[in-house]
Protein backbone atom coordinates (compact mmCIF):
# COMPACT_ATOMS: atom_id res chain seq x y z
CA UNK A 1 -31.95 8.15 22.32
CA UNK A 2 -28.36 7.36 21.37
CA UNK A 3 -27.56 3.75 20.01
CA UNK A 4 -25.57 1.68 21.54
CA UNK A 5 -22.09 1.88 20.95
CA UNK A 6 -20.50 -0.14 18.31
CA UNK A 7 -17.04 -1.75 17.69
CA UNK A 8 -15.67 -1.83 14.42
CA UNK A 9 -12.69 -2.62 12.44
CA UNK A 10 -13.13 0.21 10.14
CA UNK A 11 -15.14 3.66 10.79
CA UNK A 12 -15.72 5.79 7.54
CA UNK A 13 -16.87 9.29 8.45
CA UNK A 14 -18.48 10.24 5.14
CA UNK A 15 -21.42 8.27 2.92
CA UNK A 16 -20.41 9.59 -0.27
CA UNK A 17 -18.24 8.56 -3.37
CA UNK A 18 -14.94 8.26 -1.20
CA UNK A 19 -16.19 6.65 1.46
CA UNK A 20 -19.29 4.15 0.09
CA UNK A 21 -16.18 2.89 -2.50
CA UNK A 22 -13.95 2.90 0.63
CA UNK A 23 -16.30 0.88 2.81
CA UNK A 24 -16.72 -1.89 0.10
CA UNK A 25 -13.05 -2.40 -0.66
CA UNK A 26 -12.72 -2.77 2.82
CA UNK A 27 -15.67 -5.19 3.64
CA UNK A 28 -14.29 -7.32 0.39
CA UNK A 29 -11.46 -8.10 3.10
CA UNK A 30 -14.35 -9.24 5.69
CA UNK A 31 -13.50 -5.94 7.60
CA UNK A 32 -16.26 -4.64 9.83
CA UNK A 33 -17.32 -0.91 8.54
CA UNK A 34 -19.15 1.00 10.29
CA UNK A 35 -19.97 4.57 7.57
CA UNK A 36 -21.47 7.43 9.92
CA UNK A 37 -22.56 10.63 8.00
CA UNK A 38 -24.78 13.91 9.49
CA UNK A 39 -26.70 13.60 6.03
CA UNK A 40 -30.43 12.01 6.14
CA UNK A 41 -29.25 10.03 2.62
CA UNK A 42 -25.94 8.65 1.41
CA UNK A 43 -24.42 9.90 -1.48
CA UNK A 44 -26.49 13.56 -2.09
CA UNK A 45 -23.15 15.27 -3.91
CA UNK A 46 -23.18 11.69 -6.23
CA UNK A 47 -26.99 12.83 -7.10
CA UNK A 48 -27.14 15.97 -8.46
CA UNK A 49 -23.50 15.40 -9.95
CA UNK A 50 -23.45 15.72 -14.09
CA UNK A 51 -27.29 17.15 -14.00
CA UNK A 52 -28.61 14.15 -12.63
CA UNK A 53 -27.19 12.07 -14.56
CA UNK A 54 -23.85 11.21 -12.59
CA UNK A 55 -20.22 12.37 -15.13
CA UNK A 56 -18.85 8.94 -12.87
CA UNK A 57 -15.51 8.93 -14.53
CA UNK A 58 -13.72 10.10 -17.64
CA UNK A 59 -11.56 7.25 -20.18
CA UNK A 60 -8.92 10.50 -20.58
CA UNK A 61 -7.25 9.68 -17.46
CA UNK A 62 -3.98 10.77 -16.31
CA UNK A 63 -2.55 12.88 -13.53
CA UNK A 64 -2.25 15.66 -15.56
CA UNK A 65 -5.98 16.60 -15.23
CA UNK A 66 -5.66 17.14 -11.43
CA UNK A 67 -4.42 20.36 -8.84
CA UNK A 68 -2.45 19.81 -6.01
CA UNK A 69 0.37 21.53 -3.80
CA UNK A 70 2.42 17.77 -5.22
CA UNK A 71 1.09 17.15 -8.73
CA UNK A 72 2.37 13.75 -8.35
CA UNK A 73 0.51 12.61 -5.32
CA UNK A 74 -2.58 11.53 -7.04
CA UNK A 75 -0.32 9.11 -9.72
CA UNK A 76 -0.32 5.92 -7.46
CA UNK A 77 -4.08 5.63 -6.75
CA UNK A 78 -5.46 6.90 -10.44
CA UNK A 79 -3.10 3.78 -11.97
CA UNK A 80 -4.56 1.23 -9.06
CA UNK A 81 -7.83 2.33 -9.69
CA UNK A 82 -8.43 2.83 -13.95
CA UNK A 83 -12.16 4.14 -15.16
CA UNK A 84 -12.52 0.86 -16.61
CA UNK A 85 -12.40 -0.94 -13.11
CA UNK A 86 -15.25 1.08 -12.01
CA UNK A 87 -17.03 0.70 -15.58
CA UNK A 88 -16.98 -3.20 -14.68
CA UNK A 89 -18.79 -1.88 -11.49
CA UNK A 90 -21.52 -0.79 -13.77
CA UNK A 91 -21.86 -3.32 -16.04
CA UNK A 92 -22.40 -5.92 -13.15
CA UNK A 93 -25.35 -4.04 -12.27
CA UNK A 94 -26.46 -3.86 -15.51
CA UNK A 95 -26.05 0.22 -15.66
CA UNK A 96 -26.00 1.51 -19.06
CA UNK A 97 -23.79 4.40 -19.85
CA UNK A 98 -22.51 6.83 -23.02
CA UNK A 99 -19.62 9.00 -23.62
CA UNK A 100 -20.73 12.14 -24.07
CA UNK A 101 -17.46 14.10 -24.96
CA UNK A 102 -13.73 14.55 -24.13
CA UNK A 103 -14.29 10.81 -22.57
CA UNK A 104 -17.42 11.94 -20.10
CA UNK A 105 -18.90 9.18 -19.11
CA UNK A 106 -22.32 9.67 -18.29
CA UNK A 107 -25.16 7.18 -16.85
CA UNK A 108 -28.23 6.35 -19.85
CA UNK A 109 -30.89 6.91 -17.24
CA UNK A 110 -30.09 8.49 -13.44
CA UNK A 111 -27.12 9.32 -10.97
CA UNK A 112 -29.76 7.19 -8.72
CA UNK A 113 -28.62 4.14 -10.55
CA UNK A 114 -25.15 4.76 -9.02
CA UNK A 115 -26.16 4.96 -5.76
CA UNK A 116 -28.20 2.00 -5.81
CA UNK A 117 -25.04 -0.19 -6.85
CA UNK A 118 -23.28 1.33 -4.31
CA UNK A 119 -25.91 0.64 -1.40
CA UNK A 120 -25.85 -2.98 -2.76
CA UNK A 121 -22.56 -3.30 -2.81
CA UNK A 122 -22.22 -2.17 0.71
CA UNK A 123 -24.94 -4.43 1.58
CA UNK A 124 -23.50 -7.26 0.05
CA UNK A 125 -20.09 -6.92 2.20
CA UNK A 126 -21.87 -6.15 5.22
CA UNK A 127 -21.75 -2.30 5.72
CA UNK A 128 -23.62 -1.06 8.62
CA UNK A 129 -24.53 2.89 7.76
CA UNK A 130 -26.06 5.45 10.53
CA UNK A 131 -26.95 8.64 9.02
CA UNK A 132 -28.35 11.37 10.62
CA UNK A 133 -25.16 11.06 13.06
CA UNK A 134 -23.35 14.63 13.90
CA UNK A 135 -20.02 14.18 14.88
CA UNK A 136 -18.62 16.04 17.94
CA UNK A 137 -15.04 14.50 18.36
CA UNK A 138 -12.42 12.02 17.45
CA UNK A 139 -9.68 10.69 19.19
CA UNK A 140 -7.08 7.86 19.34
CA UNK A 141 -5.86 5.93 22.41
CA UNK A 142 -5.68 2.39 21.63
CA UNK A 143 -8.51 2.77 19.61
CA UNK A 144 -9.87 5.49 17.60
CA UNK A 145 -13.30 6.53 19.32
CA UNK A 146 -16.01 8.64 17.37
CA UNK A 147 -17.98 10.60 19.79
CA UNK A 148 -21.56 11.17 17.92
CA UNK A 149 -24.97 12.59 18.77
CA UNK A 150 -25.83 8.68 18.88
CA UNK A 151 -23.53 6.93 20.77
CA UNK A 152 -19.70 6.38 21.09
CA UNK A 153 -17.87 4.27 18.43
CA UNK A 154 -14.52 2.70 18.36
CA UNK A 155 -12.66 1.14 15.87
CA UNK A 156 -8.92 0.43 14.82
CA UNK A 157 -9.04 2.26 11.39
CA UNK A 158 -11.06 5.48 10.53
CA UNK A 159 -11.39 6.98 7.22
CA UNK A 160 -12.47 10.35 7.24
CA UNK A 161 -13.87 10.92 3.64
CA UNK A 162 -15.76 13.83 4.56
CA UNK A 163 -15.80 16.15 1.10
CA UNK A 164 -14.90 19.73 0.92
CA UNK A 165 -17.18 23.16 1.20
CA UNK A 166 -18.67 23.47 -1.88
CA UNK A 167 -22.06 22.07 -1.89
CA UNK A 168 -23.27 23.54 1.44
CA UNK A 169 -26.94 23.85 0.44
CA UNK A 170 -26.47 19.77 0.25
CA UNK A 171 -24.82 19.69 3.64
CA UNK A 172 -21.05 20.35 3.16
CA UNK A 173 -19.40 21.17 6.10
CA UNK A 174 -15.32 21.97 7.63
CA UNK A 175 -15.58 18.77 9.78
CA UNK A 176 -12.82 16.97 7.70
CA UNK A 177 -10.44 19.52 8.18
CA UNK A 178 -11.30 19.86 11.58
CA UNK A 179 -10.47 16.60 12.62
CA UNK A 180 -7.75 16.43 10.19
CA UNK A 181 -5.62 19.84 12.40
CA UNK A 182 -7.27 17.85 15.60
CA UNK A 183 -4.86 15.27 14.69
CA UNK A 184 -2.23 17.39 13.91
CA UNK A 185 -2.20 17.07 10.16
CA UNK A 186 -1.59 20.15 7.96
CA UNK A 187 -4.49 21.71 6.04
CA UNK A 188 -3.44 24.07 2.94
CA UNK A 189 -5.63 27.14 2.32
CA UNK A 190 -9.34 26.55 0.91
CA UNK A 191 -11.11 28.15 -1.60
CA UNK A 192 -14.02 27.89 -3.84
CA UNK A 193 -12.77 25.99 -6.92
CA UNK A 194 -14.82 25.23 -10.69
CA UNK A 195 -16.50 28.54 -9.63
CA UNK A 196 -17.65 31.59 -12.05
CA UNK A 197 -15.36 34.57 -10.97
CA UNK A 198 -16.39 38.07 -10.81
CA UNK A 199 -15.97 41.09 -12.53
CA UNK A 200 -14.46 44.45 -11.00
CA UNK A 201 -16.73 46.85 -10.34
CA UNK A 202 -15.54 48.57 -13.90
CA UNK A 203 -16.05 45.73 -15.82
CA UNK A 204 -19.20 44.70 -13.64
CA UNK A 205 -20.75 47.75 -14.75
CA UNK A 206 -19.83 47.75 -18.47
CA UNK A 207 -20.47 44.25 -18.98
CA UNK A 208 -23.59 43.15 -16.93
CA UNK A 209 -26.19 44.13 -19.28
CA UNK A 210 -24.68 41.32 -21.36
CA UNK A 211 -25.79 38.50 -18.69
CA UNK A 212 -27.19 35.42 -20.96
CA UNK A 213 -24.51 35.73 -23.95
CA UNK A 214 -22.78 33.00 -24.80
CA UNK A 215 -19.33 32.93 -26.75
CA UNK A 216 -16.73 29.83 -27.24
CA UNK A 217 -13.17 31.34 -26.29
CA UNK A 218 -10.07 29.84 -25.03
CA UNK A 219 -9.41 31.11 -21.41
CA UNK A 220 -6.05 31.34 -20.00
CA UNK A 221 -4.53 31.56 -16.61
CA UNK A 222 -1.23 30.98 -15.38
CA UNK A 223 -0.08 29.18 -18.26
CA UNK A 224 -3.03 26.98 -18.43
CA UNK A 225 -5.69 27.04 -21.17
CA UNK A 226 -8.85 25.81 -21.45
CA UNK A 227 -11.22 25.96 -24.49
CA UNK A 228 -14.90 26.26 -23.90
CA UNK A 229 -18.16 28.55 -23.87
CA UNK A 230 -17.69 31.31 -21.59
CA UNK A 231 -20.77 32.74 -20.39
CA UNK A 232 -21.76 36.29 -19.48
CA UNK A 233 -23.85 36.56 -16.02
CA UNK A 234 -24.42 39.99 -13.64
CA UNK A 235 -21.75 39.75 -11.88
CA UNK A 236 -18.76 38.29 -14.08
CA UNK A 237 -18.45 35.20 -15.83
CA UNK A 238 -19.20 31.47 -15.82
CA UNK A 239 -19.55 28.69 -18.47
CA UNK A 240 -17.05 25.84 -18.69
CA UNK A 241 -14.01 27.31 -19.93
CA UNK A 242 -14.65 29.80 -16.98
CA UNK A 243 -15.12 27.17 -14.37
CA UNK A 244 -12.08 25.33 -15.12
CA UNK A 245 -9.62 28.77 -15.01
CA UNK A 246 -10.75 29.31 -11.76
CA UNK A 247 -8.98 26.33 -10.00
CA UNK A 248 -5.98 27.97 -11.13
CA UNK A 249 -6.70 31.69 -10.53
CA UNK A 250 -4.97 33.78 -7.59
CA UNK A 251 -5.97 36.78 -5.94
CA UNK A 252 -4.46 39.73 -7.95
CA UNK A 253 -4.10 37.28 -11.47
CA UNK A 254 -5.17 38.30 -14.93
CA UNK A 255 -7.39 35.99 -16.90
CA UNK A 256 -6.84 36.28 -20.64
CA UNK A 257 -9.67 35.53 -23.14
CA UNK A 258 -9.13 34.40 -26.81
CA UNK A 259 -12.52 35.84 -28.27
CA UNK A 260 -11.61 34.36 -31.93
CA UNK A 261 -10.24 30.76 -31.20
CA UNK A 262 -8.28 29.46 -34.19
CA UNK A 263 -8.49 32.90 -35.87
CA UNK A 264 -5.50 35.09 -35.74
CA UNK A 265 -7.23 38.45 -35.43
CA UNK A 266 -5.13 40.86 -37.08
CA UNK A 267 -4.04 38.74 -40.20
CA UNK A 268 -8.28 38.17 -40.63
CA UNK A 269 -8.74 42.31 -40.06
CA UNK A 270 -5.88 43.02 -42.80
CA UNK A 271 -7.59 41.56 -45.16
CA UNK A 272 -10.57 42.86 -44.51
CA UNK A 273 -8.78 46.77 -44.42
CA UNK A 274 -10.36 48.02 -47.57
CA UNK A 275 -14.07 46.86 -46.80
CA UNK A 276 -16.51 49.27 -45.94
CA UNK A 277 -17.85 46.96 -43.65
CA UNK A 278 -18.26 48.60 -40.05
CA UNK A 279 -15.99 47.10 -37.48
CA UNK A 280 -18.96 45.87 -35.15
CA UNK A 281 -20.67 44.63 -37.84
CA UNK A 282 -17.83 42.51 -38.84
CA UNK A 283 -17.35 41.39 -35.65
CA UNK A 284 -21.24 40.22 -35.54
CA UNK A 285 -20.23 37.77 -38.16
CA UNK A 286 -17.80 35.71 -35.53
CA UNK A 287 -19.43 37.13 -31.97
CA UNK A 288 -22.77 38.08 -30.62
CA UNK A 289 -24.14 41.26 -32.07
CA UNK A 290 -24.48 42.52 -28.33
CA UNK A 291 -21.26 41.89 -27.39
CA UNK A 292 -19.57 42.76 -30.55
CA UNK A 293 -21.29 46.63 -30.11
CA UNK A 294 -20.25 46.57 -26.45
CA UNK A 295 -16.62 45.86 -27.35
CA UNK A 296 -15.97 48.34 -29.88
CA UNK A 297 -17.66 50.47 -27.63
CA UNK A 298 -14.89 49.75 -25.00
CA UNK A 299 -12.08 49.68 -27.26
CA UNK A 300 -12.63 51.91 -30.07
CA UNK A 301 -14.30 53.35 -31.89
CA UNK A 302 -17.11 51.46 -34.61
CA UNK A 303 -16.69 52.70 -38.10
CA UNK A 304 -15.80 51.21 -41.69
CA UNK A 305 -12.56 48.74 -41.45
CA UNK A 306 -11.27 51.15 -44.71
CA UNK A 307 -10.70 54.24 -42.19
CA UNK A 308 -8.49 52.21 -39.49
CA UNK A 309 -4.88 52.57 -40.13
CA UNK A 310 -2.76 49.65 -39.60
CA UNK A 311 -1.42 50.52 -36.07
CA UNK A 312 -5.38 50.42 -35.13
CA UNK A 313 -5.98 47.24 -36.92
CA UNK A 314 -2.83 45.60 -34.89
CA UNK A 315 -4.04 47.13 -31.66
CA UNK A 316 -7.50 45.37 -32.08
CA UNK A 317 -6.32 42.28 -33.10
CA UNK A 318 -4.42 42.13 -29.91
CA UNK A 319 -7.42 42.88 -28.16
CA UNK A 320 -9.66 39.79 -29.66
CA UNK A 321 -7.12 37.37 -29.17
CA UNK A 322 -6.05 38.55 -25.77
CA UNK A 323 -9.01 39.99 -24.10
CA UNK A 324 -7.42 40.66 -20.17
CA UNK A 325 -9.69 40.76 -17.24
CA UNK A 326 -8.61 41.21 -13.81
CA UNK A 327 -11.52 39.90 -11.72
CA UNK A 328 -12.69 41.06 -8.41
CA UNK A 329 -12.25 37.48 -7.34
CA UNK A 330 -14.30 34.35 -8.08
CA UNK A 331 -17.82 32.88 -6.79
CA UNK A 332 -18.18 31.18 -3.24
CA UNK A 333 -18.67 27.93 -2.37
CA UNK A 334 -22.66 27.67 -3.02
CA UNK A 335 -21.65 27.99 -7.03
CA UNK A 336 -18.34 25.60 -6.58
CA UNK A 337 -18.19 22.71 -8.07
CA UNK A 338 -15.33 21.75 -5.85
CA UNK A 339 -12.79 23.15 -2.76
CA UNK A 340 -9.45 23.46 -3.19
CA UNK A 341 -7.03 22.80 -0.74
CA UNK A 342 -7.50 20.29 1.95
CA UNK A 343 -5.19 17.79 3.89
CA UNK A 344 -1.74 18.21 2.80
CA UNK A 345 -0.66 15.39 0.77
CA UNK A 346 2.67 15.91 2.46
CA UNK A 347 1.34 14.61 5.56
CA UNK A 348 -0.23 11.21 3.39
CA UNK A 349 1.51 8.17 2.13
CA UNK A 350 0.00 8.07 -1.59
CA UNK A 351 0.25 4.46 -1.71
CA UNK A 352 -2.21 4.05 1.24
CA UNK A 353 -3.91 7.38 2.01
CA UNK A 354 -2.86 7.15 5.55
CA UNK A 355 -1.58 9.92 7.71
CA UNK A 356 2.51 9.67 8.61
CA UNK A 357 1.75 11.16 11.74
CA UNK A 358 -1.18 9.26 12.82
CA UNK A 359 -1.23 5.20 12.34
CA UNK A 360 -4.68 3.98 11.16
CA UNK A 361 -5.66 7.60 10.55
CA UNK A 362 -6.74 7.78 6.43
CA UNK A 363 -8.37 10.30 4.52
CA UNK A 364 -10.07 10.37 0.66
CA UNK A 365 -11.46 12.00 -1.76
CA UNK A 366 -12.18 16.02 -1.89
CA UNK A 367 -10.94 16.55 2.02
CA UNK A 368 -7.41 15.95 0.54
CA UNK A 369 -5.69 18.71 -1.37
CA UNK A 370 -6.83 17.02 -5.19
CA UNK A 371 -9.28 18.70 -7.05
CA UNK A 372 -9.42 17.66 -10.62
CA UNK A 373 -10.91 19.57 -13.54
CA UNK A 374 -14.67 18.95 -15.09
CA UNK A 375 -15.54 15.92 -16.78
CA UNK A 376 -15.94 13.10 -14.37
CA UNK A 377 -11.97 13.58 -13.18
CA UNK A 378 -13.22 14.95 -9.56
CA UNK A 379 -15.63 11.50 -8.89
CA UNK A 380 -13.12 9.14 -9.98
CA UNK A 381 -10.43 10.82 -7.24
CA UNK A 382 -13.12 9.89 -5.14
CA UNK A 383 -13.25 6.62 -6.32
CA UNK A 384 -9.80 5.79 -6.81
CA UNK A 385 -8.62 7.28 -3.31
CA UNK A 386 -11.29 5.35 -1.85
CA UNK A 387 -10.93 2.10 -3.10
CA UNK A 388 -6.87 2.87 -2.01
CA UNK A 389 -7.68 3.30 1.78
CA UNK A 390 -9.88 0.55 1.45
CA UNK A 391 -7.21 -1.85 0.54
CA UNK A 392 -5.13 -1.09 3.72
CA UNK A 393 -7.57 -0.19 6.85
């Protein structure tokens, strides 16, 4: 049976990271938030996020580490909302934490821990939550009114904080964007984002039977470089350094792979010229044996490094250090980390996350065209655009 309707100041449609921080910034002004999500449980993305163990911000922060169609939009809420303010979140609760590398900050114990503070936090301001709760429509007169499976509820502000694609095993859905073109916002092209990409079928067939070799590279793509283990699977690649290209990949773009970071290939081959050492063999001392064989095999020809002439030696070198792939595309959206695209940022005021078009009318976190790369940077632009709206609904 539906519930009766409720009046609010505030609905948030979305119980995760954007929208639990959004709802407790808000009730700290004695706002009445209502949070509706179609989910059983609040907060499923903020569970299985860093392996359990919740990568809830990153101390490296700057704007720098984000994607968007305006590279500046995320600037005014990442300096109004700083990984130490939501570090003093945790150590109110008593939630112990460790950097694990490149400033990851990880929780000691469980991603549960976060949600917990988050539920009592919500609690503590007065946050009514209905989960469970499909939406079917939106729409403003005087009021904004939330058509559900459980009732119709109104409200002067609503907050859609609704995530992106990726994820739909936990639930993701397009109703974000939805509403967002309902209300005559802009929505730039989505994609899978932080996503393994695929091999043509050339290099799908050549390189498959190397799925479970790892090698640390430095992986490049339009102009951007990332330096990481990349990861051999059966149909492409994946690993870290992988992942993060991806965000930045196009349909019809190159990837290039350093395969000897820090090494420059040919000057390390020239000096090697007289040795009778076999090329693949060499090789083995700085790559997998497996893959080692497998690229000689595609490039040329294994035999002692005394019986290459120089023009050989150059052309190799070239190939370690700039290893090209042109992949068939990249991974959908149940091996994303992220989406991106979303609301247009054009059609947002970054000091308030509220639509131009629309008064009242806010969006946060991964429904807004800002994806950010791994390490935590994604969950604090959930944080940080939250805790924005929250200051002005």
């Amino acid at each position: 049976m539906p519930e009766d309707s409720i009046m609010a100041d505030v609905i948030i449609i979305g119980a995760g990271a954007a929208g639990l921080i959004c709802a407790i910034e808000a009730g700290k002004r004695n706002r009445s938030i209502l949070v509706l999500d179609h989910s059983g449980t609040a907060g499923t993305k903020i569970r299985v996020s860093g392996g359990g163990r919740c990568n809830f911000t990153n101390i490296n922060m700057d704007h720098t580490h984000y994607l968007s169609n305006n590279p500046h939009f995320c600037k005014s809420a990442l300096a109004r909302f700083s990984p130490h303010d939501f570090i003093e979140m945790l150590d109110k609760h008593g939630i112990e934490y460790y950097e694990k590398e490149a400033g990851q900050m990880f929780c000691k114990k469980s991603s549960k821990e976060i949600l917990v503070m988050l539920k009592s936090e919500c609690k503590e301001y007065g946050v009514k939550m209905i989960l469970n709760c499909r939406i079917e429509s939106a729409k403003k007169k005087k009021q904004f009114a939330i058509t559900t499976d459980k009732g119709i509820f109104e409200s002067e502000s609503l907050v859609i904080a609704t995530g992106g694609l990726s994820y739909p095993n936990l639930g993701a859905t397009d109703i974000g964007h939805r509403l967002a073109r309902q209300f005559g916002l802009n929505v730039t092209p989505l994609r899978p984002a932080l996503t393994p990409i695929k091999f043509s079928k050339p290099d799908r067939k050549a390189f498959g039977e190397l799925s479970g070799i790892s090698i640390t590279a430095i992986v490049s793509c339009n102009d951007v470089h990332f330096r990481g283990d990349i990861l051999f699977t059966h149909r492409g690649l994946s690993g870290p350094a992988i992942l993060q290209s991806s965000s930045y990949w196009n349909k019809g773009d190159t990837i290039s792979i350093n395969l000897l970071p820090g090494m420059d290939a040919y000057e390390f081959l020239i000096s090697k010229r007289k040795s009778r050492t076999e090329m693949k063999n060499l090789l083995s001392g700085h790559l997998p044996s497996r893959f080692a064989e497998k690229w000689c095999e595609m490039n040329m020809k294994s035999k002692p490094l005394c019986q290459y002439n120089e023009k050989e030696l150059r052309q190799a070198a070239y190939k370690l250090n700039n290893w090209e792939i042109a992949p068939e595309g990249v991974d959908g959206y149940k091996a994303a980390e992220v989406t991106r695209g979303g609301v247009d940022t054009d059609e947002l005021s970054s000091q308030t996350m509220e639509a131009k078009k629309a008064h009242g009318l806010y969006f946060a976190g991964e429904v807004v065209d800002v994806i950010g790369q791994l390490g935590g940077y994604n969950l604090h632009w959930a944080w940080a655009s939250g805790f924005v709206a929250g200051q002005y609904v």
